[in-house]
N, C-alpha and C. Protein backbone atom coordinates (compact mmCIF):
# COMPACT_ATOMS: atom_id res chain seq x y z
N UNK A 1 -6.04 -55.73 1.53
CA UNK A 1 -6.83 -54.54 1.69
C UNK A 1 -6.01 -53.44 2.35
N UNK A 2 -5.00 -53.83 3.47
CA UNK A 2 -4.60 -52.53 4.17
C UNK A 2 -3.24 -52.05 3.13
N UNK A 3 -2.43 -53.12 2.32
CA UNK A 3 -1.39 -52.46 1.00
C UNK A 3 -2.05 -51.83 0.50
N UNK A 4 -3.45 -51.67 0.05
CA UNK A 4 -4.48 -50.67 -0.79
C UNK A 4 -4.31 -49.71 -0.16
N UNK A 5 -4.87 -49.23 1.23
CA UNK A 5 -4.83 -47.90 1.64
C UNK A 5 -3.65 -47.51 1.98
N UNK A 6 -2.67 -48.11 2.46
CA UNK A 6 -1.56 -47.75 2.36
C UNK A 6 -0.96 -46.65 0.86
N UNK A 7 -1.06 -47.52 -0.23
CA UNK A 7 -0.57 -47.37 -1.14
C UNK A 7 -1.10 -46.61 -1.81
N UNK A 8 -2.50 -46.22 -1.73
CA UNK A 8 -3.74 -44.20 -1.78
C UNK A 8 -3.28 -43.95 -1.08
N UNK A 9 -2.92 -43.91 0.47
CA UNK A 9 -2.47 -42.88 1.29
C UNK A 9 -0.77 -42.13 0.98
N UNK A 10 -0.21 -43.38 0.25
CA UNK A 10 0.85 -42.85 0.17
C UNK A 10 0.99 -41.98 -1.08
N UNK A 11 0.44 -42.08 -2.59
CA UNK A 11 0.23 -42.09 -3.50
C UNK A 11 -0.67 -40.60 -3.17
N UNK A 12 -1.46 -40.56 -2.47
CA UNK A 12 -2.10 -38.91 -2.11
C UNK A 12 -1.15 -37.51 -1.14
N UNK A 13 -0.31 -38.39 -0.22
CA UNK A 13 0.55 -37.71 0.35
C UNK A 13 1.94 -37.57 -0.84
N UNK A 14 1.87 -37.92 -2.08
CA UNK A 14 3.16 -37.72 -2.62
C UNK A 14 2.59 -36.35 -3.64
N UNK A 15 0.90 -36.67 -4.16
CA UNK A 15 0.93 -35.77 -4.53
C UNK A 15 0.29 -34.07 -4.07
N UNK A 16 -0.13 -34.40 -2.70
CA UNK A 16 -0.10 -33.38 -1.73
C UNK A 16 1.38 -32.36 -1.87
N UNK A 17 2.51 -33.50 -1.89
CA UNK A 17 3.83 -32.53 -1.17
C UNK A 17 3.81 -32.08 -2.51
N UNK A 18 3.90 -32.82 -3.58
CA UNK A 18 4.22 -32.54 -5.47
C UNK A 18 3.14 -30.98 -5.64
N UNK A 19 2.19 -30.81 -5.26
CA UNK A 19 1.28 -29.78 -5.23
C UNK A 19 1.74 -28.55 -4.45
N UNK A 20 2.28 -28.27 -3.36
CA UNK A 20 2.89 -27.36 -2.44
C UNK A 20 4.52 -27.22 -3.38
N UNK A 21 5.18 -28.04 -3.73
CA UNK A 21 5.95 -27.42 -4.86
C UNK A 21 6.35 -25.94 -5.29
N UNK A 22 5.27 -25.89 -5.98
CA UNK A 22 5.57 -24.86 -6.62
C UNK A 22 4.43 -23.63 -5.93
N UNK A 23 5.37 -22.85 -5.45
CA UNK A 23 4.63 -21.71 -4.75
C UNK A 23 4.85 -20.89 -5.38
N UNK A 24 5.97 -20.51 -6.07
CA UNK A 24 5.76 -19.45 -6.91
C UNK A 24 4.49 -18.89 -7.63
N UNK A 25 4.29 -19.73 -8.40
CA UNK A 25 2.78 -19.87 -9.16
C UNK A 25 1.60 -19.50 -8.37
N UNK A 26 1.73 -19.81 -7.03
CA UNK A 26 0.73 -19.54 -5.87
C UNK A 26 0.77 -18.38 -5.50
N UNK A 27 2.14 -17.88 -5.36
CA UNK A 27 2.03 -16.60 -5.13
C UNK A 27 1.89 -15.60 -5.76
N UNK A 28 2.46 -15.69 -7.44
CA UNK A 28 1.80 -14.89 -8.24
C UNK A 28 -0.04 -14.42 -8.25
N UNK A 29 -0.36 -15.75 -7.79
CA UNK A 29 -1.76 -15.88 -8.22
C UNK A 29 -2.71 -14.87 -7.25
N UNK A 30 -2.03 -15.11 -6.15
CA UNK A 30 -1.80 -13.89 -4.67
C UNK A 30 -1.91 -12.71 -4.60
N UNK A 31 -0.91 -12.80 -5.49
CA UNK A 31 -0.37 -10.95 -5.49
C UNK A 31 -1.63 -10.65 -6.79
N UNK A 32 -1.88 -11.47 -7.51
CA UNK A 32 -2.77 -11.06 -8.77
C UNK A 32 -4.14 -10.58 -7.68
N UNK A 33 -4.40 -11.52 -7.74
CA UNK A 33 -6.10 -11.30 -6.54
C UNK A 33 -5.72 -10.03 -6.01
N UNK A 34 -3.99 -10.25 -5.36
CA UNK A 34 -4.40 -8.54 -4.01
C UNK A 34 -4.63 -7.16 -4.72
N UNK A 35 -4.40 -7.11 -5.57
CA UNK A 35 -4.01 -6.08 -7.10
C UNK A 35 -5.82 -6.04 -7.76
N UNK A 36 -6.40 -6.88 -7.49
CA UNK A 36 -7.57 -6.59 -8.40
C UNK A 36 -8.30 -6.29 -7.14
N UNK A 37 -8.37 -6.68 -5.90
CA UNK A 37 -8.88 -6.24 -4.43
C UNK A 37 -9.00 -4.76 -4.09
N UNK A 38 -7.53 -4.37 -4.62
CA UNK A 38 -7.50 -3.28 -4.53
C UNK A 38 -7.61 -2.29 -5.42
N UNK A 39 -7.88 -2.68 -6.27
CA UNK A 39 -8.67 -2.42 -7.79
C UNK A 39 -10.47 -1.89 -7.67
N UNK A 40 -10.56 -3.20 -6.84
CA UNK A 40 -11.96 -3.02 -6.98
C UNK A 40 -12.72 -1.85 -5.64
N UNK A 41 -11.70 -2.15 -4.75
CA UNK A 41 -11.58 -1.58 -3.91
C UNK A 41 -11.56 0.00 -4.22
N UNK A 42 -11.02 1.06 -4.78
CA UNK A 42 -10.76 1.99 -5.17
C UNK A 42 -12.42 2.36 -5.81
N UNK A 43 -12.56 1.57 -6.85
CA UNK A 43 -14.26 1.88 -7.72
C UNK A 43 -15.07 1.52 -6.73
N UNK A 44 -15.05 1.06 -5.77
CA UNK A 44 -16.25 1.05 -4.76
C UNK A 44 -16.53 1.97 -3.71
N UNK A 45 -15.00 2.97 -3.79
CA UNK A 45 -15.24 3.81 -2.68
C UNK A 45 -15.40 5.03 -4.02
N UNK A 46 -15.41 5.28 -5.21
CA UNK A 46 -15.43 6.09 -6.30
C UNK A 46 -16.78 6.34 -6.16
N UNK A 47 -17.64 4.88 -6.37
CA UNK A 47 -19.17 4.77 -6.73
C UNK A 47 -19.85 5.52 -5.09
N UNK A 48 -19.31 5.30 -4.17
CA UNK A 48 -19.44 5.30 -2.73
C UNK A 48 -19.61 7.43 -2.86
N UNK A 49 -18.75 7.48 -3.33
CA UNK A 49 -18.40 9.17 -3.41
C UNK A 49 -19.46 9.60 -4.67
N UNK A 50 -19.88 8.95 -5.52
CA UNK A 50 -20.77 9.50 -6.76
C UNK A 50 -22.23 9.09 -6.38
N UNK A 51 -22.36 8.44 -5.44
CA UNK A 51 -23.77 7.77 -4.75
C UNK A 51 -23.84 9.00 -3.82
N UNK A 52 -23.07 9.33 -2.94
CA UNK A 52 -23.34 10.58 -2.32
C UNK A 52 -23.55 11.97 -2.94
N UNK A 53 -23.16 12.30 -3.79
CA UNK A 53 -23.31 13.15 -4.50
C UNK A 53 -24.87 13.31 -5.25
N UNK A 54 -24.89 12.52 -6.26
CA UNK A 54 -26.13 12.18 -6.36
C UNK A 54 -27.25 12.49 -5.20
N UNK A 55 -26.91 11.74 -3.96
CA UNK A 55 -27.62 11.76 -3.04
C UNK A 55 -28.18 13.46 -2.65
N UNK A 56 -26.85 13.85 -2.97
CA UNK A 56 -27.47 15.42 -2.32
C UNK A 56 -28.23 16.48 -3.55
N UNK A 57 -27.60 15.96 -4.78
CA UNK A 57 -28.38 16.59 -5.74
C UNK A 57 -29.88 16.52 -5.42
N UNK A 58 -30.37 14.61 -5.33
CA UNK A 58 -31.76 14.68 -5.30
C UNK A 58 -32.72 15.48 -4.30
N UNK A 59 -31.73 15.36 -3.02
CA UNK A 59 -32.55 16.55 -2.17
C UNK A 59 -32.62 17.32 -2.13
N UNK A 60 -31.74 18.25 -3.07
CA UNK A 60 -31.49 19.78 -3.65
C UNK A 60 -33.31 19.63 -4.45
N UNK A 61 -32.86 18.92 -5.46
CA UNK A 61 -33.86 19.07 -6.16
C UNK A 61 -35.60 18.84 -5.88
N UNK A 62 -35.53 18.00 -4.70
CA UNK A 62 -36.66 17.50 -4.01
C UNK A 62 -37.32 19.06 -3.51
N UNK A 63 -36.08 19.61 -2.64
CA UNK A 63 -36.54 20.71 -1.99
C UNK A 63 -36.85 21.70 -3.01
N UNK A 64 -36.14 22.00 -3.82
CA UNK A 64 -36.68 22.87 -5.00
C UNK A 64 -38.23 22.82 -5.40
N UNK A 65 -38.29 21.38 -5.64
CA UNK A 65 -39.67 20.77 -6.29
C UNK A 65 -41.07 21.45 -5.32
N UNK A 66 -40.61 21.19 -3.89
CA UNK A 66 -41.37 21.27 -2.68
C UNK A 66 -41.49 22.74 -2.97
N UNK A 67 -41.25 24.25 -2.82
CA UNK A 67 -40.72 25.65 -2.66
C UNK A 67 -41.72 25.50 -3.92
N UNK A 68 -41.45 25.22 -5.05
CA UNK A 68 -42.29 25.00 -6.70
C UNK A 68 -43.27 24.93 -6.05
N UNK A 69 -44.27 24.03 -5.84
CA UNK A 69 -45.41 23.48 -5.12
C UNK A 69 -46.06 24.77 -4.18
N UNK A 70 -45.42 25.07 -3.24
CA UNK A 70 -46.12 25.95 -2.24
C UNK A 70 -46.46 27.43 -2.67
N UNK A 71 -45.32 27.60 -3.60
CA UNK A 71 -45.26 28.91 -4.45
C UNK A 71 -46.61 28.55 -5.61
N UNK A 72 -46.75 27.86 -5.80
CA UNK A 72 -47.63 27.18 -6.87
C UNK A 72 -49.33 27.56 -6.11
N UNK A 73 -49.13 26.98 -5.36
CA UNK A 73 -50.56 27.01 -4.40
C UNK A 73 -51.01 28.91 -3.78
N UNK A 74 -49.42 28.87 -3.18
CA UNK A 74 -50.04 30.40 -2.77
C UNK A 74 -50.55 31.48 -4.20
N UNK A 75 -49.72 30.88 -5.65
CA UNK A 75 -50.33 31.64 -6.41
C UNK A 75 -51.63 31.67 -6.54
N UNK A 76 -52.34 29.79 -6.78
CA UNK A 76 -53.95 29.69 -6.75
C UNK A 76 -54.42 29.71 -6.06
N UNK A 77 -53.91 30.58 -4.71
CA UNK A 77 -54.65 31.38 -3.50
C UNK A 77 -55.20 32.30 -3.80
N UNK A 78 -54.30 33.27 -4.61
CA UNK A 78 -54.25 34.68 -4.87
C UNK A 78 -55.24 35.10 -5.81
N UNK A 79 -55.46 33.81 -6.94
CA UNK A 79 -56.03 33.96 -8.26
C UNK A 79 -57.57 33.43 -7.66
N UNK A 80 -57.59 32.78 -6.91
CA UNK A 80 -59.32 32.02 -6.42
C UNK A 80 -59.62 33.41 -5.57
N UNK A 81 -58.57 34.43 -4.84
CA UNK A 81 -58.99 35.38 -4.02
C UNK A 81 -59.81 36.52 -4.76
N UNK A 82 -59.15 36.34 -6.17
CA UNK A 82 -59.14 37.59 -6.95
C UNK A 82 -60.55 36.80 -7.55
N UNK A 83 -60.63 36.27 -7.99
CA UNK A 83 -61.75 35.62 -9.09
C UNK A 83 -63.16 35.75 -7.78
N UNK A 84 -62.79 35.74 -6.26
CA UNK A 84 -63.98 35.52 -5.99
C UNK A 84 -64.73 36.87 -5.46
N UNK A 85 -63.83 37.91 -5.24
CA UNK A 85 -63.71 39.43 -5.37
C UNK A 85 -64.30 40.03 -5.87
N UNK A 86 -64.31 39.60 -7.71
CA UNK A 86 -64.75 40.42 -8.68
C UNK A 86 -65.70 40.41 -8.86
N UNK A 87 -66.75 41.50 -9.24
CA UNK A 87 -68.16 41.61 -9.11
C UNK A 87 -68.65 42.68 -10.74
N UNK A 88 -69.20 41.88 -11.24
CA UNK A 88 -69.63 42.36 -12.31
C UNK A 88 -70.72 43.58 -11.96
């Protein structure tokens, strides 16, 4: 029984070191990831800058909407003032 674990332990430590080998490959794989990180990185601060933008349009337009509205009302102030005025 203990030549068994011996002989997995050794047989796992050979292909542990056989695996660390080749770093090249590892490091390509590295530099690939840091390259798309910073890839993605770039469109998130893009979307980050077009989310703000947006952002201020809608309150442009909110406030517009609001100014619409009050202008709206003071007109059917003017028109209920006038309609209740008139005297046949």
């Amino acid at each position: 029984m203990n030549k068994k674990v011996l002989m997995i332990a050794g047989v796992a430590m050979t292909a542990l070191l056989g695996g660390c080998a080749n770093t090249t490959a590892l490091e390509e794989s590295v530099a690939n990831l840091g390259n798309k990180v910073d890839q993605l990185s770039a469109e998130v601060s893009s979307l980050k800058s077009d989310h703000a933008k947006m952002s201020a349009d809608i309150n442009d337009a909110t406030a517009a909407a609001l100014v619409g509205v009050a202008e709206a009302e003071r007109a059917n102030a003017r028109i209920d003032n006038i309609a209740t005025s008139y005297k046949k």
